[in-house]
PDBML (XML) file of the C-alpha atoms, coordinates in Angstrom:
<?xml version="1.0" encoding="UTF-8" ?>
<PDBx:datablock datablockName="MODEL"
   xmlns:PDBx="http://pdbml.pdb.org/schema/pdbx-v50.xsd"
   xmlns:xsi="http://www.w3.org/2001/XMLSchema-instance"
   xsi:schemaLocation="http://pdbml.pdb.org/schema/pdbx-v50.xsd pdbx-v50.xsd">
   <PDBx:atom_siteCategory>
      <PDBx:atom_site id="1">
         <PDBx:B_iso_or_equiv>0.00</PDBx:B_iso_or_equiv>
         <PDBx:Cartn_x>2.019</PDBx:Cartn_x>
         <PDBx:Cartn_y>5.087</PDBx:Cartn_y>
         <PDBx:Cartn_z>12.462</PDBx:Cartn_z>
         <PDBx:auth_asym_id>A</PDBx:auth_asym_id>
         <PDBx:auth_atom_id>CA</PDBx:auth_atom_id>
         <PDBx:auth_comp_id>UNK</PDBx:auth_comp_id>
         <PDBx:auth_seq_id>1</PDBx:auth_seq_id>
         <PDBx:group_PDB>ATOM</PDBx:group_PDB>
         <PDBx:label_alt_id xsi:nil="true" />
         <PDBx:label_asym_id>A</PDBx:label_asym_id>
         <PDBx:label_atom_id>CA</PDBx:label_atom_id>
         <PDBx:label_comp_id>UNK</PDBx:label_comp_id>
         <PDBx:label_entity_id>1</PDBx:label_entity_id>
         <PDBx:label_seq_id>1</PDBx:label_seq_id>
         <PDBx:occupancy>1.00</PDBx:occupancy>
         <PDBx:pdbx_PDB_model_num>1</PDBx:pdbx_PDB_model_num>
         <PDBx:type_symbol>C</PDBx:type_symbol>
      </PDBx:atom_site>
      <PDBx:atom_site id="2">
         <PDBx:B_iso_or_equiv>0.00</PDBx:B_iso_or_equiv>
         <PDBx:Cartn_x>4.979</PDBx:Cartn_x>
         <PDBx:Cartn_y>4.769</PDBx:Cartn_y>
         <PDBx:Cartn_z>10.130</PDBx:Cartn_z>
         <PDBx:auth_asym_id>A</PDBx:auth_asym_id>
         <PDBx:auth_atom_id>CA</PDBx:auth_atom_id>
         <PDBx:auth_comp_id>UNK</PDBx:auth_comp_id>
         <PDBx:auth_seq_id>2</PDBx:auth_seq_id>
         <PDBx:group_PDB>ATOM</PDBx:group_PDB>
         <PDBx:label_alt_id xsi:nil="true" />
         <PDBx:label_asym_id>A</PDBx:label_asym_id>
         <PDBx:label_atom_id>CA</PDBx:label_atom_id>
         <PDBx:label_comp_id>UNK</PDBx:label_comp_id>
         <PDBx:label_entity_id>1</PDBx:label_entity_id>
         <PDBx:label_seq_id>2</PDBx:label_seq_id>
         <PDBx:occupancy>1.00</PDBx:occupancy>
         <PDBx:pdbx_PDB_model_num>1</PDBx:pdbx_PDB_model_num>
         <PDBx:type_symbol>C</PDBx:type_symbol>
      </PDBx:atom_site>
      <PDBx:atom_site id="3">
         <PDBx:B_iso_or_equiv>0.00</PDBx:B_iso_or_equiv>
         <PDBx:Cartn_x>5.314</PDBx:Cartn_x>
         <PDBx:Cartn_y>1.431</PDBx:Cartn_y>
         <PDBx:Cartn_z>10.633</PDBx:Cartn_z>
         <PDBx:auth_asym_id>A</PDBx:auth_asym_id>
         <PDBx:auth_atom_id>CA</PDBx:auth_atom_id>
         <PDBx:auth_comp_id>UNK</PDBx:auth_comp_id>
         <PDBx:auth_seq_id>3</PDBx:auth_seq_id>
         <PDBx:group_PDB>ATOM</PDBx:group_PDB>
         <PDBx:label_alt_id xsi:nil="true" />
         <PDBx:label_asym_id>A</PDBx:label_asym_id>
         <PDBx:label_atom_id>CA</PDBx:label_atom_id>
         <PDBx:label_comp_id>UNK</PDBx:label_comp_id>
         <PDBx:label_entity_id>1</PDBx:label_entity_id>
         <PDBx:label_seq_id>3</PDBx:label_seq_id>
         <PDBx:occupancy>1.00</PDBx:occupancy>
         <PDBx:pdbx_PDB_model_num>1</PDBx:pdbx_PDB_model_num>
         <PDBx:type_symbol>C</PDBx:type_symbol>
      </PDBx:atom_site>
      <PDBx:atom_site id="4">
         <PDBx:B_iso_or_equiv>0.00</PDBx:B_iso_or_equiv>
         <PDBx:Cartn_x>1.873</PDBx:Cartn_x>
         <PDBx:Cartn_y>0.360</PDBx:Cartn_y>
         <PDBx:Cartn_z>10.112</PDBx:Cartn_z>
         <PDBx:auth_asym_id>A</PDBx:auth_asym_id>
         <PDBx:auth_atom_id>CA</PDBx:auth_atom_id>
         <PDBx:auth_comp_id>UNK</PDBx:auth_comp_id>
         <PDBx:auth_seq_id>4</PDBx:auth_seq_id>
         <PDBx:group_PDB>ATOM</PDBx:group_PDB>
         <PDBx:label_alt_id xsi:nil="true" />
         <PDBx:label_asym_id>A</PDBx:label_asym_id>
         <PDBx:label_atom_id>CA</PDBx:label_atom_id>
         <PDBx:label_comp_id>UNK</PDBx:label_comp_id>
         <PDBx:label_entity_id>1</PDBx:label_entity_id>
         <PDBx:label_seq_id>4</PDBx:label_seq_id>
         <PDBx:occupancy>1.00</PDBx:occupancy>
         <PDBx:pdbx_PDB_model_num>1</PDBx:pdbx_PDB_model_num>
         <PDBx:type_symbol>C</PDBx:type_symbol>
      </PDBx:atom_site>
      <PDBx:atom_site id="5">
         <PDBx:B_iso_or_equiv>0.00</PDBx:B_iso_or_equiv>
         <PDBx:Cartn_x>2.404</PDBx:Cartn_x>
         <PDBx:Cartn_y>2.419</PDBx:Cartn_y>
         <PDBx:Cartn_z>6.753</PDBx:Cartn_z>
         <PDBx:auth_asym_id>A</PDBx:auth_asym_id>
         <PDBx:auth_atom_id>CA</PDBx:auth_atom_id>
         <PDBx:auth_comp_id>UNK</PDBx:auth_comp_id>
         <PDBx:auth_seq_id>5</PDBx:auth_seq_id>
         <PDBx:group_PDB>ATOM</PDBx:group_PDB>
         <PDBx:label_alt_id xsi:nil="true" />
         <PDBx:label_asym_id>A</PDBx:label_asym_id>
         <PDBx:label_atom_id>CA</PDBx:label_atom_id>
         <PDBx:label_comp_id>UNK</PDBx:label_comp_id>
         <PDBx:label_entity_id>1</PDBx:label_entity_id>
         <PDBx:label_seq_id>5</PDBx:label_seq_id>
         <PDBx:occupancy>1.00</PDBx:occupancy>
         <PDBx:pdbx_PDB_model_num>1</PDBx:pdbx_PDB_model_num>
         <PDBx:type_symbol>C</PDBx:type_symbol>
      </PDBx:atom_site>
      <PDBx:atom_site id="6">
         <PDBx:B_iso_or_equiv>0.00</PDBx:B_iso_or_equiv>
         <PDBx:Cartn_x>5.197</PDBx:Cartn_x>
         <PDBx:Cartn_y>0.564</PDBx:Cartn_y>
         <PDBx:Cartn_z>5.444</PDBx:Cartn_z>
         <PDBx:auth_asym_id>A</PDBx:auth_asym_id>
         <PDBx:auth_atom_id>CA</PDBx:auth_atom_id>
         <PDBx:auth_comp_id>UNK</PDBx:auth_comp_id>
         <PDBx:auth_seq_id>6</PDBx:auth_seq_id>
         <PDBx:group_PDB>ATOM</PDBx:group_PDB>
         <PDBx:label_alt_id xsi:nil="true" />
         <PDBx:label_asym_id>A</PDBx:label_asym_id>
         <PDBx:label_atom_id>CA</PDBx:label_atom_id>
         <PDBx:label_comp_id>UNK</PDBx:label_comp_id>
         <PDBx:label_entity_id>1</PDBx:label_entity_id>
         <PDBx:label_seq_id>6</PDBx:label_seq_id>
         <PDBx:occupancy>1.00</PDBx:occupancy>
         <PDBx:pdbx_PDB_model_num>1</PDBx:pdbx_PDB_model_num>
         <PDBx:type_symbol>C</PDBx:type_symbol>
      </PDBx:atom_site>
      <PDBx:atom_site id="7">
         <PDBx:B_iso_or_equiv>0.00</PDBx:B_iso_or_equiv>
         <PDBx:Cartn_x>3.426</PDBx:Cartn_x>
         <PDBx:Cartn_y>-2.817</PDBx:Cartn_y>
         <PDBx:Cartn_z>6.015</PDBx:Cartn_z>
         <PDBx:auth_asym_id>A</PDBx:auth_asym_id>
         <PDBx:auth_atom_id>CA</PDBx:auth_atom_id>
         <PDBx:auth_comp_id>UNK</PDBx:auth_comp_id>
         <PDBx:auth_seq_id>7</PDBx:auth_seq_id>
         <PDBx:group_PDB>ATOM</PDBx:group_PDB>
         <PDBx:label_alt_id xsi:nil="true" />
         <PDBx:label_asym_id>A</PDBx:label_asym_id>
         <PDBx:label_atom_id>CA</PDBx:label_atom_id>
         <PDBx:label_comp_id>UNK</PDBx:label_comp_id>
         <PDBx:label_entity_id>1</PDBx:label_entity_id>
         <PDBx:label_seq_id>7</PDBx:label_seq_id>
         <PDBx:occupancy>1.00</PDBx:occupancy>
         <PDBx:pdbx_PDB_model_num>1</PDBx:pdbx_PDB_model_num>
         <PDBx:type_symbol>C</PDBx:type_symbol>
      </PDBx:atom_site>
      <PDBx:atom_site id="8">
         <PDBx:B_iso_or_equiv>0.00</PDBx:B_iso_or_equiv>
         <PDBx:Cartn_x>0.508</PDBx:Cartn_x>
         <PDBx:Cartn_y>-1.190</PDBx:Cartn_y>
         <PDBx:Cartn_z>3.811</PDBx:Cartn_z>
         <PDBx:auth_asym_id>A</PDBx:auth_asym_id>
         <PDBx:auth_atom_id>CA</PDBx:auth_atom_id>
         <PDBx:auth_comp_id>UNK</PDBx:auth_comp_id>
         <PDBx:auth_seq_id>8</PDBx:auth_seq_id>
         <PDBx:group_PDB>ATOM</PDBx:group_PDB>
         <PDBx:label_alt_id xsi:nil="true" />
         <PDBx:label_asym_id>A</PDBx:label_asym_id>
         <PDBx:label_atom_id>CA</PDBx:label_atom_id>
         <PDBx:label_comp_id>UNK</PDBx:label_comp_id>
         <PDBx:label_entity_id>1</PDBx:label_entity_id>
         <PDBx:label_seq_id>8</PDBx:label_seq_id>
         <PDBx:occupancy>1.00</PDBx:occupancy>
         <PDBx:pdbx_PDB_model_num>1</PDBx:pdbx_PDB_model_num>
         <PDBx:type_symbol>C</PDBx:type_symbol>
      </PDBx:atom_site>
      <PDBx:atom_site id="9">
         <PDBx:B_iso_or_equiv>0.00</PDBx:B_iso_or_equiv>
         <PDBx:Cartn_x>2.366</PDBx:Cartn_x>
         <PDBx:Cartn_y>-1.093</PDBx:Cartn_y>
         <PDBx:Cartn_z>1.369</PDBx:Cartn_z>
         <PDBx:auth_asym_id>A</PDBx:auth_asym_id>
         <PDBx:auth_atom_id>CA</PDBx:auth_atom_id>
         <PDBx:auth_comp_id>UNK</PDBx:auth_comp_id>
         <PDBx:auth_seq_id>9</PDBx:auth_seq_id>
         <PDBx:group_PDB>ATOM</PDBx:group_PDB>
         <PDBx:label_alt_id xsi:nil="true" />
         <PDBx:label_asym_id>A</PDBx:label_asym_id>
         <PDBx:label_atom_id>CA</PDBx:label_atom_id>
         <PDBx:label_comp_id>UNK</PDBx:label_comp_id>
         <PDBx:label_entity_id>1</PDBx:label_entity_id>
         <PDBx:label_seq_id>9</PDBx:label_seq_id>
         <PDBx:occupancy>1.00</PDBx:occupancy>
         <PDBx:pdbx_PDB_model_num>1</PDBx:pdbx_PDB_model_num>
         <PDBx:type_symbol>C</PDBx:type_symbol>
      </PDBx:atom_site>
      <PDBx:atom_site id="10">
         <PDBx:B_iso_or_equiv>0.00</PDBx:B_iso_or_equiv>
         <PDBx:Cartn_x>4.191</PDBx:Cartn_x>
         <PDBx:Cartn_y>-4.891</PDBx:Cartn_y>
         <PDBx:Cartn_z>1.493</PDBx:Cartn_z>
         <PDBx:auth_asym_id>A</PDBx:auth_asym_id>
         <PDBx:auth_atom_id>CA</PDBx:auth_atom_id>
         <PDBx:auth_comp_id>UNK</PDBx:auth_comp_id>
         <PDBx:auth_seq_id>10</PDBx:auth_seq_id>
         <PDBx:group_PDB>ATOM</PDBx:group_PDB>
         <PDBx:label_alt_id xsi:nil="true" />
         <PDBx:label_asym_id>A</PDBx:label_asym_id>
         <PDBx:label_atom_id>CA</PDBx:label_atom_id>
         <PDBx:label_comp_id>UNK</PDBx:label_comp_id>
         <PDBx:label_entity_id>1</PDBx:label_entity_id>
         <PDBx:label_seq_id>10</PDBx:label_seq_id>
         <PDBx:occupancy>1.00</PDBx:occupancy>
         <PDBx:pdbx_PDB_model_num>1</PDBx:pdbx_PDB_model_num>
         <PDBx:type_symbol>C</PDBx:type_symbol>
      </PDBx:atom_site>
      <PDBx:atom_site id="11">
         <PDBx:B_iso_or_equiv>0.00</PDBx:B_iso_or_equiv>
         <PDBx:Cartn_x>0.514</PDBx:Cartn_x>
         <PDBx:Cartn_y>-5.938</PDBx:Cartn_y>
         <PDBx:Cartn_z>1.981</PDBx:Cartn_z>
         <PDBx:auth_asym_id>A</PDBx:auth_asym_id>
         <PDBx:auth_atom_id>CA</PDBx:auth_atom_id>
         <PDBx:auth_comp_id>UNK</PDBx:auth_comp_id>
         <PDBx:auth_seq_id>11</PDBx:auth_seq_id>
         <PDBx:group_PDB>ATOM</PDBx:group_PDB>
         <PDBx:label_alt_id xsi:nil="true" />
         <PDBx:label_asym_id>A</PDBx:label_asym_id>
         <PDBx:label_atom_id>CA</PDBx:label_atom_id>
         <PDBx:label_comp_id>UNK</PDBx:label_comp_id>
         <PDBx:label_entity_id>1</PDBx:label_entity_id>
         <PDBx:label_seq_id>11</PDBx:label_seq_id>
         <PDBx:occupancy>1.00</PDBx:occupancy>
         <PDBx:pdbx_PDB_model_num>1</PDBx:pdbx_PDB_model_num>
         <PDBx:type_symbol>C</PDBx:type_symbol>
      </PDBx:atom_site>
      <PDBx:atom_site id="12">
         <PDBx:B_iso_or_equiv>0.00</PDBx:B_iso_or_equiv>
         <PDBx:Cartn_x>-0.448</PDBx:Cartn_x>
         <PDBx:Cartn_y>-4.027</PDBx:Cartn_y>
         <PDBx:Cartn_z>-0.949</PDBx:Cartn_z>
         <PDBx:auth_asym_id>A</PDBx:auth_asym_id>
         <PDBx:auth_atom_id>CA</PDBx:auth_atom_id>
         <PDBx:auth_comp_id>UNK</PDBx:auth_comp_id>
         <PDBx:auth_seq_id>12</PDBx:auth_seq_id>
         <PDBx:group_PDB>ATOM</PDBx:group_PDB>
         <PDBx:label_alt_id xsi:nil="true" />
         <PDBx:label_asym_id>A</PDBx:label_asym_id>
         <PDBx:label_atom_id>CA</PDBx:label_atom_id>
         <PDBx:label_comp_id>UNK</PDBx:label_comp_id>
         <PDBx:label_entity_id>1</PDBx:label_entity_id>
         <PDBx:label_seq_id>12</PDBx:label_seq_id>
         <PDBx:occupancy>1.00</PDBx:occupancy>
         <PDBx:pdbx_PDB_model_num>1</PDBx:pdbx_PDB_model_num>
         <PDBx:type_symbol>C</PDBx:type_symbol>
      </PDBx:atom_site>
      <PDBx:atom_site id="13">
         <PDBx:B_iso_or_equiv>0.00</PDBx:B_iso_or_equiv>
         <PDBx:Cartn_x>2.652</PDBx:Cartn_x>
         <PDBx:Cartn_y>-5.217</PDBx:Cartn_y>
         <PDBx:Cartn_z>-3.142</PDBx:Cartn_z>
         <PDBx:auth_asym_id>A</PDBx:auth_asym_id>
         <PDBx:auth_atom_id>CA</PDBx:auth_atom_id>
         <PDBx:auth_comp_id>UNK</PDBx:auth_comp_id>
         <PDBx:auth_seq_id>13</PDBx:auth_seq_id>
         <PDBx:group_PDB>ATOM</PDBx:group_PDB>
         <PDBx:label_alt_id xsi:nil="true" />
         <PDBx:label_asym_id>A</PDBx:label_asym_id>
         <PDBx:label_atom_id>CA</PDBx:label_atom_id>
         <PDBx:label_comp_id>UNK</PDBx:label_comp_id>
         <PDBx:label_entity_id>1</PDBx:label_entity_id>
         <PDBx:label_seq_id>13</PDBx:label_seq_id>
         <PDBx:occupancy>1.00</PDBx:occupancy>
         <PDBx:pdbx_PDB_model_num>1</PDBx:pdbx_PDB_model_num>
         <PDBx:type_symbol>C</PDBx:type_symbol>
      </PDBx:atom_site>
      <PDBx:atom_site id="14">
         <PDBx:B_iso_or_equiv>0.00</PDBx:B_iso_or_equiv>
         <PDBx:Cartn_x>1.423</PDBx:Cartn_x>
         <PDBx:Cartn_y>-9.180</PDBx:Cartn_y>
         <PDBx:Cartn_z>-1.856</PDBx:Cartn_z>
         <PDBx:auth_asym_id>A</PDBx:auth_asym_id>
         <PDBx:auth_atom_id>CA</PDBx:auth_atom_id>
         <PDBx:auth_comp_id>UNK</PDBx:auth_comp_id>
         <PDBx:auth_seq_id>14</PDBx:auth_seq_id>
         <PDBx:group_PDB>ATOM</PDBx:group_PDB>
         <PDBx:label_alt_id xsi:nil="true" />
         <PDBx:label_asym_id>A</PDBx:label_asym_id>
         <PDBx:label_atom_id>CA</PDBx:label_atom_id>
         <PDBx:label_comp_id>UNK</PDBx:label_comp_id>
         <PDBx:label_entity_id>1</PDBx:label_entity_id>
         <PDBx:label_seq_id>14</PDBx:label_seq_id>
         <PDBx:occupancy>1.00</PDBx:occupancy>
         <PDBx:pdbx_PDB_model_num>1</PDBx:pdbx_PDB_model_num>
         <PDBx:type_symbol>C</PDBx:type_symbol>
      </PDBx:atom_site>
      <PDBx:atom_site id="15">
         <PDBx:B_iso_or_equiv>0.00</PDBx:B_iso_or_equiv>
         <PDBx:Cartn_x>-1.713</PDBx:Cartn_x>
         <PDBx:Cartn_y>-8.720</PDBx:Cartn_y>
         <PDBx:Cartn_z>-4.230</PDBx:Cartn_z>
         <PDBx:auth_asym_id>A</PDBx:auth_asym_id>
         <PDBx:auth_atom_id>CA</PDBx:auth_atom_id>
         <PDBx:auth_comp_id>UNK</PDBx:auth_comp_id>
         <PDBx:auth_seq_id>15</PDBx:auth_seq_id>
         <PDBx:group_PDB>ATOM</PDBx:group_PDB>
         <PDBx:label_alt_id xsi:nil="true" />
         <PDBx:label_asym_id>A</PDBx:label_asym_id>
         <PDBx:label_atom_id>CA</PDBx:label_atom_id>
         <PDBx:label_comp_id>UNK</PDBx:label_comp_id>
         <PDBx:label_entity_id>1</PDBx:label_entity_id>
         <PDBx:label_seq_id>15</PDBx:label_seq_id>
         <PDBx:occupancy>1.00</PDBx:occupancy>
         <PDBx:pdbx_PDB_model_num>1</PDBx:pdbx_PDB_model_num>
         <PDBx:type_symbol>C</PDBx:type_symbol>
      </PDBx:atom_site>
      <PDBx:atom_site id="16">
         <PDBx:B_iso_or_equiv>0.00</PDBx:B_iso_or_equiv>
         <PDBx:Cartn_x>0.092</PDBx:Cartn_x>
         <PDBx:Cartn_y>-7.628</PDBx:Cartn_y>
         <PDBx:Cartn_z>-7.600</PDBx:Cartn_z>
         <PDBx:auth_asym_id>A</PDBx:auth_asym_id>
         <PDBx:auth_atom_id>CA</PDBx:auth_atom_id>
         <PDBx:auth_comp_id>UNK</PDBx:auth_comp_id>
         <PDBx:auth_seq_id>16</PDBx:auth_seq_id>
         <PDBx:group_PDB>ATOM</PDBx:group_PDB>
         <PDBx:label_alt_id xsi:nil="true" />
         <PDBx:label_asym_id>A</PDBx:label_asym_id>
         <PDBx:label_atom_id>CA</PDBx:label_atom_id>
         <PDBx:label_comp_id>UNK</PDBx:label_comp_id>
         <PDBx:label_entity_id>1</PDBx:label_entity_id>
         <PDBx:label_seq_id>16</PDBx:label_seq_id>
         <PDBx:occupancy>1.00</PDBx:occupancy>
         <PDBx:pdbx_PDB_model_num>1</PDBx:pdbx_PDB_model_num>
         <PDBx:type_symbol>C</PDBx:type_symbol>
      </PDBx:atom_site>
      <PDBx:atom_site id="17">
         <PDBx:B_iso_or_equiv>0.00</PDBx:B_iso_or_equiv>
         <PDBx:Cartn_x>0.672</PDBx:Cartn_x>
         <PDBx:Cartn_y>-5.020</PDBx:Cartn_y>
         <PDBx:Cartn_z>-9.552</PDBx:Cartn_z>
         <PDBx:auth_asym_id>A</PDBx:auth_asym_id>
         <PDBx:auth_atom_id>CA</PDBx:auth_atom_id>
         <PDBx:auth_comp_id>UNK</PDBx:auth_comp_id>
         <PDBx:auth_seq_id>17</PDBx:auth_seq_id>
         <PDBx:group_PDB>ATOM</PDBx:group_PDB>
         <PDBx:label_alt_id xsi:nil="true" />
         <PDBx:label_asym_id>A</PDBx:label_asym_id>
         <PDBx:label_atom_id>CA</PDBx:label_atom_id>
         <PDBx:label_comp_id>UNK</PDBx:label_comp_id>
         <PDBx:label_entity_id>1</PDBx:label_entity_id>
         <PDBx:label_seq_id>17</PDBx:label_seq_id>
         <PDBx:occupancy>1.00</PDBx:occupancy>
         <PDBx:pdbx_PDB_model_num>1</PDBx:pdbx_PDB_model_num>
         <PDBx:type_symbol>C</PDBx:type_symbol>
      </PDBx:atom_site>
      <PDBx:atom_site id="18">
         <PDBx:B_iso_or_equiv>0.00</PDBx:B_iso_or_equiv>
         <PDBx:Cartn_x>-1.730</PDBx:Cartn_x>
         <PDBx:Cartn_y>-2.227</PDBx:Cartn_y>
         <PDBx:Cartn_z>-9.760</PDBx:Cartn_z>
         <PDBx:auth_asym_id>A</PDBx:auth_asym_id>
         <PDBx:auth_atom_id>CA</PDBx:auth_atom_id>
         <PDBx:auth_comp_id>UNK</PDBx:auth_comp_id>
         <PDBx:auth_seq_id>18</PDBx:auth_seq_id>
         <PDBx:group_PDB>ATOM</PDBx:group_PDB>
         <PDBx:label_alt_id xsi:nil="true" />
         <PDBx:label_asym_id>A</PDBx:label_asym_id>
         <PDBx:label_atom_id>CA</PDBx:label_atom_id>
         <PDBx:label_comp_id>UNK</PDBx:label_comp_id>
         <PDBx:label_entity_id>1</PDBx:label_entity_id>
         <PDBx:label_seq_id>18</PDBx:label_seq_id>
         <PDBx:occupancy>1.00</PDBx:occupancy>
         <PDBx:pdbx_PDB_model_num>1</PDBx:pdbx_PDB_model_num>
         <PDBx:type_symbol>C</PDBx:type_symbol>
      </PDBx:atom_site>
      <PDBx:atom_site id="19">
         <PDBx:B_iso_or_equiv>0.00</PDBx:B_iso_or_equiv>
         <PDBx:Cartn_x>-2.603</PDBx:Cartn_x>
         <PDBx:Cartn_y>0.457</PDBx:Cartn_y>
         <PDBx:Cartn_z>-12.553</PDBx:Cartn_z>
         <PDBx:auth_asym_id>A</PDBx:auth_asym_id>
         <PDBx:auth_atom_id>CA</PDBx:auth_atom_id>
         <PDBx:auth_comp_id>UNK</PDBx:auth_comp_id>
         <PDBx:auth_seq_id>19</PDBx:auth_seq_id>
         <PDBx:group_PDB>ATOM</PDBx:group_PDB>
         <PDBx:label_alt_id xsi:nil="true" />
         <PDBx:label_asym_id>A</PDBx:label_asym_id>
         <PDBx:label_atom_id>CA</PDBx:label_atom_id>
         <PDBx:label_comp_id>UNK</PDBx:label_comp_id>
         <PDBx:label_entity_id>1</PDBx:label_entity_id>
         <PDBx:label_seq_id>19</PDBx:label_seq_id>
         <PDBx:occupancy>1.00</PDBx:occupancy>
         <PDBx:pdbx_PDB_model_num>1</PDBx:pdbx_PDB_model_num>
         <PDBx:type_symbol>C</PDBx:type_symbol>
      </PDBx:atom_site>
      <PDBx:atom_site id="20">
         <PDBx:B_iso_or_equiv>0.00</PDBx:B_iso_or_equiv>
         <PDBx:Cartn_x>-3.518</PDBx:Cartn_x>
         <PDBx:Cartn_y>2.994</PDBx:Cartn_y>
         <PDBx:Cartn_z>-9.912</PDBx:Cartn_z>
         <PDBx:auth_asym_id>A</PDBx:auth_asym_id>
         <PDBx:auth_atom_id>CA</PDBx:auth_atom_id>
         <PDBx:auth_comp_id>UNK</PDBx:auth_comp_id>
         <PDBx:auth_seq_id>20</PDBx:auth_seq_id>
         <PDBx:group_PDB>ATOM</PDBx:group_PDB>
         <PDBx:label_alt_id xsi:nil="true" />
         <PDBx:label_asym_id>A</PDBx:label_asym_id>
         <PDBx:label_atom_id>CA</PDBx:label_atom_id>
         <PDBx:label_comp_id>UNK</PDBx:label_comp_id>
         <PDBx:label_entity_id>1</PDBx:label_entity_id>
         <PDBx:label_seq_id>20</PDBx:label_seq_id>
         <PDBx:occupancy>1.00</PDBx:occupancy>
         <PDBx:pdbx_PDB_model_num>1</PDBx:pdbx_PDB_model_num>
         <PDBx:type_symbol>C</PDBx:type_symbol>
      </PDBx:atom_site>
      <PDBx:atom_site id="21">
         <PDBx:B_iso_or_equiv>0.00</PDBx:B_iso_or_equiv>
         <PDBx:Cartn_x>-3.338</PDBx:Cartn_x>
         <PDBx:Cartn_y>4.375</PDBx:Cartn_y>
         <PDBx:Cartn_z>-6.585</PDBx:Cartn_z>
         <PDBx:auth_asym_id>A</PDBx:auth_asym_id>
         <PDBx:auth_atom_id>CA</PDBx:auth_atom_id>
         <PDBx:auth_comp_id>UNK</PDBx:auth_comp_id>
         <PDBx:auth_seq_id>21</PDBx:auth_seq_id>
         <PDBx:group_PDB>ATOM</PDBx:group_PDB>
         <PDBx:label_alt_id xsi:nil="true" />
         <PDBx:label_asym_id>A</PDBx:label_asym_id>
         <PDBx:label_atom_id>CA</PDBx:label_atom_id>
         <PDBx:label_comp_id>UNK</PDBx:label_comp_id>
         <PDBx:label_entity_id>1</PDBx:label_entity_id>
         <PDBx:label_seq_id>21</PDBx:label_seq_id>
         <PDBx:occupancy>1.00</PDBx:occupancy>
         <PDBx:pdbx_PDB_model_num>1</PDBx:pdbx_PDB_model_num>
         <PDBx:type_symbol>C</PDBx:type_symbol>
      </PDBx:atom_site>
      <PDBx:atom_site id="22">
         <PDBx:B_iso_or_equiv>0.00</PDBx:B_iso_or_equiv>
         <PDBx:Cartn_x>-5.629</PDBx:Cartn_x>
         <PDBx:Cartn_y>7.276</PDBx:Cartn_y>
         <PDBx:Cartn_z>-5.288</PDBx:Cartn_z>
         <PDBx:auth_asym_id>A</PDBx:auth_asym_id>
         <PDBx:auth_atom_id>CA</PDBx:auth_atom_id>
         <PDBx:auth_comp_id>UNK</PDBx:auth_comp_id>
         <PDBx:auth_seq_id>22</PDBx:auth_seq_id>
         <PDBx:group_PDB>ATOM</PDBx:group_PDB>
         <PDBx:label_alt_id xsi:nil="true" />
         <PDBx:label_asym_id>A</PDBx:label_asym_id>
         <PDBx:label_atom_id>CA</PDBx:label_atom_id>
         <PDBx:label_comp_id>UNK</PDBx:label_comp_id>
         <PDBx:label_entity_id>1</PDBx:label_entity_id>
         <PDBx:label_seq_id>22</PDBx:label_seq_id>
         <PDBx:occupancy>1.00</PDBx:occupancy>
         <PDBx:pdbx_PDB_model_num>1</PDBx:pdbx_PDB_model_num>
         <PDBx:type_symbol>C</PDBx:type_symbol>
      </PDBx:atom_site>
      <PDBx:atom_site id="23">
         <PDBx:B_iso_or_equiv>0.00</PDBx:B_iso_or_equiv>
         <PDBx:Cartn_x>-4.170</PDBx:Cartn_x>
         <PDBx:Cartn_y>8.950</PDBx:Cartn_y>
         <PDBx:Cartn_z>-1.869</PDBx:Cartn_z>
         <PDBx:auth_asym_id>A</PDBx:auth_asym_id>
         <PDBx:auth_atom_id>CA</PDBx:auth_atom_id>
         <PDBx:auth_comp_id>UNK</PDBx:auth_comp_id>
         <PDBx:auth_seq_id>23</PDBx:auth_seq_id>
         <PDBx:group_PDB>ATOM</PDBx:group_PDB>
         <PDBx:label_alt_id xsi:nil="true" />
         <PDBx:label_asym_id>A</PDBx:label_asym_id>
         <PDBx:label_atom_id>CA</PDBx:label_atom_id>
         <PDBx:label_comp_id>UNK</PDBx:label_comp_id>
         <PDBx:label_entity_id>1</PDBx:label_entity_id>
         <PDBx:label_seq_id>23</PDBx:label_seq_id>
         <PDBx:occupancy>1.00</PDBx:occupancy>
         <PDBx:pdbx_PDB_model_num>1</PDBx:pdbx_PDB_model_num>
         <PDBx:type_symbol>C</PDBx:type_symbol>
      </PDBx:atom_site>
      <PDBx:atom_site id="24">
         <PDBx:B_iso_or_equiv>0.00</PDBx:B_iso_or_equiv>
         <PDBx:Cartn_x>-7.454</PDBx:Cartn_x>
         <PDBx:Cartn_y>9.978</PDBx:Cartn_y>
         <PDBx:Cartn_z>-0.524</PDBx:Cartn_z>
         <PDBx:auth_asym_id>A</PDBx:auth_asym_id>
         <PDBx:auth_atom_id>CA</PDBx:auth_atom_id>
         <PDBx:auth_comp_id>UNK</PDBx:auth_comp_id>
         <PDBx:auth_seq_id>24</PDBx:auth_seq_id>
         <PDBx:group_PDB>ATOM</PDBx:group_PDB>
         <PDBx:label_alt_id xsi:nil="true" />
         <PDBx:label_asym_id>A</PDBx:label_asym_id>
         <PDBx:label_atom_id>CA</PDBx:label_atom_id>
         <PDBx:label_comp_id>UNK</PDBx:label_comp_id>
         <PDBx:label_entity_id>1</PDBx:label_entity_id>
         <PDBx:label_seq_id>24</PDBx:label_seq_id>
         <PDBx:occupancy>1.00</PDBx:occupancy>
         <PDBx:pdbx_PDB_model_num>1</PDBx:pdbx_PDB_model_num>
         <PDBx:type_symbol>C</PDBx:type_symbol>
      </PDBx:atom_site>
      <PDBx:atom_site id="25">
         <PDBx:B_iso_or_equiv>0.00</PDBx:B_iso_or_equiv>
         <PDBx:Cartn_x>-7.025</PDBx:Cartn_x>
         <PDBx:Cartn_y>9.286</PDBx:Cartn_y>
         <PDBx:Cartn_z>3.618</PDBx:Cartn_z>
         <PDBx:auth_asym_id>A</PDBx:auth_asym_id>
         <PDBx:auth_atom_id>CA</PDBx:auth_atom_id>
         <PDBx:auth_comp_id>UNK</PDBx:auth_comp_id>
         <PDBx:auth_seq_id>25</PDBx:auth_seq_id>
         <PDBx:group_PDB>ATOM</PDBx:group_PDB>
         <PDBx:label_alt_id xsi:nil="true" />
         <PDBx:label_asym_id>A</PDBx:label_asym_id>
         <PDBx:label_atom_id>CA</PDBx:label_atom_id>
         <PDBx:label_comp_id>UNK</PDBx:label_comp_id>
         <PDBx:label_entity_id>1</PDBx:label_entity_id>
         <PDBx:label_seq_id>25</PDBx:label_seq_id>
         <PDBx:occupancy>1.00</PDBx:occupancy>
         <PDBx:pdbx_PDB_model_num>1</PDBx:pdbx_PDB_model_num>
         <PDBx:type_symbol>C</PDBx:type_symbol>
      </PDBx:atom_site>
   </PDBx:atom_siteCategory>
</PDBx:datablock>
């Protein structure tokens, strides 16, 4: 669901910066 996607990713950016992301799904 493409919405559901692009909150991921605000949820994701709420937590801080990360060194790494692994697209595994």
């Amino acid at each position: 669901v493409l919405e559901q996607t692009r909150d991921l990713a605000s949820q994701v950016n709420a937590l801080g910066q990360l060194d790494a992301v692994i697209h595994n799904a």
